[in-house]
Each structure stands twice: as structure tokens, then as C-alpha cells.
Protein backbone atom coordinates (compact mmCIF):
# COMPACT_ATOMS: atom_id res chain seq x y z
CA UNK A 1 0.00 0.00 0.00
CA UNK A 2 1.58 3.27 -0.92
CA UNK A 3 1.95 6.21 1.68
CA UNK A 4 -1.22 8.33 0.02
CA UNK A 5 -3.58 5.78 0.09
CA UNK A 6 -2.49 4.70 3.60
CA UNK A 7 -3.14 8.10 4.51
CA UNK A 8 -6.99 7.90 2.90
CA UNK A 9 -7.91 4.92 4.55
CA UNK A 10 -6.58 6.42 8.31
CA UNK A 11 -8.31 9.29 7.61
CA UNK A 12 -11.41 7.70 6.95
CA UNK A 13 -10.78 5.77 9.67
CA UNK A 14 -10.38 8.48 12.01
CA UNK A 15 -13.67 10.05 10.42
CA UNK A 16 -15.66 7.17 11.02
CA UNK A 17 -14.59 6.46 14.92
CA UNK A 18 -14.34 10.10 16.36
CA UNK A 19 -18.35 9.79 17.19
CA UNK A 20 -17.84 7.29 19.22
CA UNK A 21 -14.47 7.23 21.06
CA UNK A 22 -14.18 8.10 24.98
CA UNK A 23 -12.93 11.35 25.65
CA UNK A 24 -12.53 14.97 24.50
CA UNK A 25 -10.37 16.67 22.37
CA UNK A 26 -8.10 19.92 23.78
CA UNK A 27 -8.74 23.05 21.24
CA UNK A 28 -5.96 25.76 21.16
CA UNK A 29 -5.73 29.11 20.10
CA UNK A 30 -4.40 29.82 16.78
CA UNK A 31 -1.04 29.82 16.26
CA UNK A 32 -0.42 28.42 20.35
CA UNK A 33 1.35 25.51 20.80
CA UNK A 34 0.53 22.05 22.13
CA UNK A 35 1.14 21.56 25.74
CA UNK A 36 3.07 17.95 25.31
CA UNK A 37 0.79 16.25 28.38
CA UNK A 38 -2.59 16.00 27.39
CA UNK A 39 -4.41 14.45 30.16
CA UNK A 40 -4.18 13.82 33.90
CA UNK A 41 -6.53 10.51 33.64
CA UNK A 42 -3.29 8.28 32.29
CA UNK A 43 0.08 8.65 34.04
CA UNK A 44 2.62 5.91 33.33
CA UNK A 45 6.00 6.08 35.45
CA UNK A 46 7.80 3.74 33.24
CA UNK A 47 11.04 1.55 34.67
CA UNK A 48 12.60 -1.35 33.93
CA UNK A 49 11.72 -4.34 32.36
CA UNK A 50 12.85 -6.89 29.78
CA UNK A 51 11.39 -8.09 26.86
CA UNK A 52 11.91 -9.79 23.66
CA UNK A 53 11.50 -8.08 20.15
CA UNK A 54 9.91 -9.60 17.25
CA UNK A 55 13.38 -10.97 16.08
CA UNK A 56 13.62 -12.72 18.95
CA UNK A 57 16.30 -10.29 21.33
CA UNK A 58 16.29 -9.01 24.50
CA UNK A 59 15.06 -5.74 25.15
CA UNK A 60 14.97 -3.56 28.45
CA UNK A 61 13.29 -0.25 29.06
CA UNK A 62 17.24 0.72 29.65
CA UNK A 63 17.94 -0.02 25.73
CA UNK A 64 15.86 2.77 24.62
CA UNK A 65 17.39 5.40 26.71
CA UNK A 66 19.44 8.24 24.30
CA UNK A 67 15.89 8.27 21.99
CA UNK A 68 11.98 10.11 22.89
CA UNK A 69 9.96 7.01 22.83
CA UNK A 70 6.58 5.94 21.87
CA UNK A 71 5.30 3.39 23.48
CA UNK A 72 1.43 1.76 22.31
CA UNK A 73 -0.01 -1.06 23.96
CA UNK A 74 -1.74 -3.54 21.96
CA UNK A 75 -1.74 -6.89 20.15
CA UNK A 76 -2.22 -8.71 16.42
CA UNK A 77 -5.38 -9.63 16.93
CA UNK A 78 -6.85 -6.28 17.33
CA UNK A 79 -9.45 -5.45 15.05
CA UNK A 80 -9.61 -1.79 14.60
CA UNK A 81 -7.70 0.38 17.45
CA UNK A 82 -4.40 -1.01 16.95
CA UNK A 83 -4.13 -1.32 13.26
CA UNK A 84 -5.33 2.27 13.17
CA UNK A 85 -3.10 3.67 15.56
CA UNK A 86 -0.38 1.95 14.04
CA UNK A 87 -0.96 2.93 10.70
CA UNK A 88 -0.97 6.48 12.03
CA UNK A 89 2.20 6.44 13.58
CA UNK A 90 3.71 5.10 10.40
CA UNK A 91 2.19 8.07 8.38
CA UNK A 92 3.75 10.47 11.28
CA UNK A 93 7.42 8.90 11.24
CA UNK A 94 6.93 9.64 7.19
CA UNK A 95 5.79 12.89 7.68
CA UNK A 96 8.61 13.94 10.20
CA UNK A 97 11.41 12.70 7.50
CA UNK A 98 15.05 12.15 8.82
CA UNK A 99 13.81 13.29 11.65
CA UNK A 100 12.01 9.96 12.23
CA UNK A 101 14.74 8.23 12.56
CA UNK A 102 15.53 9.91 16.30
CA UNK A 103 11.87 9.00 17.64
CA UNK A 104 11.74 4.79 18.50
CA UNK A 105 8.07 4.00 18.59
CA UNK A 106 7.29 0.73 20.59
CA UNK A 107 4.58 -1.68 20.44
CA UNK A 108 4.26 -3.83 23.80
CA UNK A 109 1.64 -6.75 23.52
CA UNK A 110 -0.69 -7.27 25.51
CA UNK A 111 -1.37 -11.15 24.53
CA UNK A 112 1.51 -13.08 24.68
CA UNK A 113 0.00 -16.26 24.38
CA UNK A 114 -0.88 -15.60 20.84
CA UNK A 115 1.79 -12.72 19.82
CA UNK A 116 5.05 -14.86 19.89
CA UNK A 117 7.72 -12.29 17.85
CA UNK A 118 7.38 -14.57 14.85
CA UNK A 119 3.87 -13.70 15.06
CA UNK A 120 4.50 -9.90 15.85
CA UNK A 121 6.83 -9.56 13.04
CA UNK A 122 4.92 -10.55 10.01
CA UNK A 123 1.88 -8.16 11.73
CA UNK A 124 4.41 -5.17 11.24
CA UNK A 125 5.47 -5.45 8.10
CA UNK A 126 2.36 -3.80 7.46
CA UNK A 127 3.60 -0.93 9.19
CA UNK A 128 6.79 1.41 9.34
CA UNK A 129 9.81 -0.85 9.89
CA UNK A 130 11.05 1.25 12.45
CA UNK A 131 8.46 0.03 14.93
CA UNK A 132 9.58 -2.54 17.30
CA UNK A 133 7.18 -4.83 18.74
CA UNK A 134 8.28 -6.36 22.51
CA UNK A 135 6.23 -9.64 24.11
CA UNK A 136 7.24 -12.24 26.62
CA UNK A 137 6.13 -14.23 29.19
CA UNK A 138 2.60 -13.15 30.77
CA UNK A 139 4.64 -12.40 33.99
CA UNK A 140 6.74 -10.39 31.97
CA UNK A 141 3.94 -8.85 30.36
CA UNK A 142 2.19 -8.27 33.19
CA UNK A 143 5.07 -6.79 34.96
CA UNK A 144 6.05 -4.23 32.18
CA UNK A 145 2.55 -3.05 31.60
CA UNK A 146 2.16 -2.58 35.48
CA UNK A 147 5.87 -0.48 35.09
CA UNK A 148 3.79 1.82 32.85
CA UNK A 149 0.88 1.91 34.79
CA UNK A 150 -0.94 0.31 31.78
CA UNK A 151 -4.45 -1.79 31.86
CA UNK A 152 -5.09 -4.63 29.95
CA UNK A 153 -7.89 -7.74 30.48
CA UNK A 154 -8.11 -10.97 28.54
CA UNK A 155 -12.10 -11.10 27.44
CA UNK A 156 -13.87 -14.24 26.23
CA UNK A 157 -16.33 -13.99 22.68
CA UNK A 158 -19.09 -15.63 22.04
CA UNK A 159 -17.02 -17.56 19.59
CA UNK A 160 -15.17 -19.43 22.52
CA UNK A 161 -11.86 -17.40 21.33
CA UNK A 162 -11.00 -13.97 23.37
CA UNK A 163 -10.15 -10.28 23.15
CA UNK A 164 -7.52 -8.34 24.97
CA UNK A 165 -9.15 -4.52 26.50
CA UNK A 166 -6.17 -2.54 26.82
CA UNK A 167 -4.96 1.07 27.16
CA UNK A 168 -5.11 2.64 23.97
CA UNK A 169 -3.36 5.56 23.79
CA UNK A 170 0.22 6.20 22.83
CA UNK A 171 2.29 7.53 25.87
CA UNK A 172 5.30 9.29 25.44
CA UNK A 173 8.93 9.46 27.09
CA UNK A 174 11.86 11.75 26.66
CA UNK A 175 15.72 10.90 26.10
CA UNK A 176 16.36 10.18 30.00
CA UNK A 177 13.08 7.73 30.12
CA UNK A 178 10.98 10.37 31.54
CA UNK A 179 7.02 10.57 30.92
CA UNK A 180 6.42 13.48 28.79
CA UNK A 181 2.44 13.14 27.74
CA UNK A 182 0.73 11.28 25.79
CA UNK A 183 -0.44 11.55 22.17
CA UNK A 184 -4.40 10.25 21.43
CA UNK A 185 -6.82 9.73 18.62
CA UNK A 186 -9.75 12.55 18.98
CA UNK A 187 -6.07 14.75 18.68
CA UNK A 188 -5.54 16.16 15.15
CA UNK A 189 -2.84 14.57 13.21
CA UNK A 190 -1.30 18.18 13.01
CA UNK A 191 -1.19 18.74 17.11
CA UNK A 192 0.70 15.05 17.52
CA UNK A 193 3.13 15.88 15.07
CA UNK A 194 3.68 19.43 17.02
CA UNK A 195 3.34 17.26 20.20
CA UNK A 196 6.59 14.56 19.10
CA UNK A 197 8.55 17.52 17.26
CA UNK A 198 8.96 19.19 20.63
CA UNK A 199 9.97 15.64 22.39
CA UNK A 200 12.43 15.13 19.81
CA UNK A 201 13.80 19.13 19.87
CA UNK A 202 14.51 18.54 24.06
CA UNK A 203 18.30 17.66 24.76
CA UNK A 204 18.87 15.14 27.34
CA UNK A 205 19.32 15.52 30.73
CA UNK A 206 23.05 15.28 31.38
CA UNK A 207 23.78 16.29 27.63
CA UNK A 208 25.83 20.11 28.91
CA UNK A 209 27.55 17.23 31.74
């Protein structure tokens, strides 16, 4: 699928759910910019935890650190959330250019038993192959989505399979691991790009040390 008409179907997409998502959107003045925390309601700490990616290495929250992350929860068998969110992020990282290639964005499942990395990998190469996809264990799972403060419940269907509920917005951390906001759905695509240009323009920490 090429970049344009990835960007019509998200945008239809987008259309088509904004009615009915949970939530409201922030409105600014013209010309003011984006405060990079949106809401109060979701407030991950992060810390440390290890993972494996969908080629099968190790991964802690520690590896990230020198790059703003992006962190989504989700899973492959998602029907419309993920895929969308996804696809969004993938038309962001194009829009930002080489810019992109500072910002990691990181997909942490929230069904291990059926997203094994095999399984997570051929689900992203639908998607910008800078996003890295982490699963494990479910204690490892569980632990790393309690690290980010993160909710996610395994739901049985009427078909005798299941669902996972999980948190669906996209929560963001600076260069030294630190929450920073978070970027969501009813937002315009223009405020989340003006939302992860500003993570990516901050320095880190110890970076004048």
C-alpha cells in the first residue's frame, strides 16, 4: 500500500470512529502551541523491564534510553484500534522525514499467548519498519505493563476465542526515560506531530555534563 492511500484509509478511519471514542479533544488558540501532556486521567511512570522483540532479542526499558519514545499497547489480533493507531504512527514517522529516525516508537503486547515475535513480526510489516514490537512471558507482560501503569484484560467472545481490553493511547517518554504526555486519537494529526517535534527538539538531561 503506498503512503497516500495509507493516509486515505486512516483518515477515513479516524472520520468514522471520532463519534464514538471516549474522551474529549483539547482546542488551542491559533497559532499556540501544544502543551506535550494532554491528560491527567493516564500517568505511566515507566522503569525497567525486559522483553523480547519480534526478532527474537532481549530488550529492556534501559535499551531505549538516548531516543523520545513511543510506546502503544496492543496486540495482532486487534481489530480496529491497533491497526489504526499503528498505521498512524507510520504516516507520522513519514511525515517527520530524517527526523524519524531519532523518535523509537514501541509496540508492547498485551497477549503473549498468541503474539510470539514470529507472530509480531509478520503483523508489522504492514507498518513502518522502524516500529519494534516487545512480548514475553505473561509475567513479563504483566510486569512491564504494570511499570507503565498500563491496563489490559483478557475477554472471552461468544465464539469461545478472546479479546484483549487494553490502554489505547500512545504515551510518550523523553531521552532520560521520563514521561512526557501522551499523544491520542480525537487529537488532530497536526497537534501530535507538534506534540513529538517538541519531544524530539529537548536535549537530554546530562547532555551540557
Amino acid at each position: 500500500m503506498t503512503l497516500r492511500a495509507l493516509r486515505r484509509l486512516l483518515w477515513g478511519a479516524v472520520a468514522a470512529t471520532a463519534g464514538i471514542l471516549v474522551g474529549a479533544a483539547w482546542t488551542f488558540p491559533a497559532g499556540a502551541p501544544a502543551p506535550l501532556v494532554q491528560t491527567e486521567s493516564l500517568l505511566p511512570v515507566g522503569g525497567e523491564f525486559t522483553l523480547v522483540d519480534q526478532t527474537g532479542q532481549p530488550r529492556t526499558w534501559a535499551s531505549f534510553r538516548g531516543k523520545p519514545v513511543a510506546v502503544f499497547f496492543g496486540f495482532t489480533h486487534c481489530p480496529d484500534i491497533c491497526p489504526t493507531t499503528l498505521g498512524e504512527l507510520s504516516v507520522l514517522l513519514a511525515d517527520l522525514g530524517p527526523r524519524a529516525d531519532d523518535l523509537q516508537v514501541v509496540l508492547v503486547s498485551g497477549d503473549p499467548e498468541r503474539d510470539t515475535p514470529d507472530v509480531l513480526g509478520a503483523y508489522l510489516q504492514s507498518f513502518d519498519p522502524r516500529i519494534v514490537g516487545l512480548t514475553g512471558s505473561q509475567s513479563e507482560i504483566e510486569r512491564a505493563f504494570s511499570t507503565f501503569k498500563a491496563y489490559r484484560k483478557k475477554v472471552p467472545t461468544e465464539d469461545g476465542n478472546y479479546t484483549i481490553d487494553h490502554s489505547a493511547g500512545v504515551y510518550l517518554y523523553d531521552r532520560d526515560g521520563s514521561f512526557a504526555g501522551t499523544l491520542d486519537l480525537h487529537e488532530d494529526m497536526e497537534v501530535r506531530r507538534r506534540k513529538v517535534e517538541r519531544l524530539l527538539a529537548r536535549p537530554r538531561a546530562d547532555a551540557d555534563a
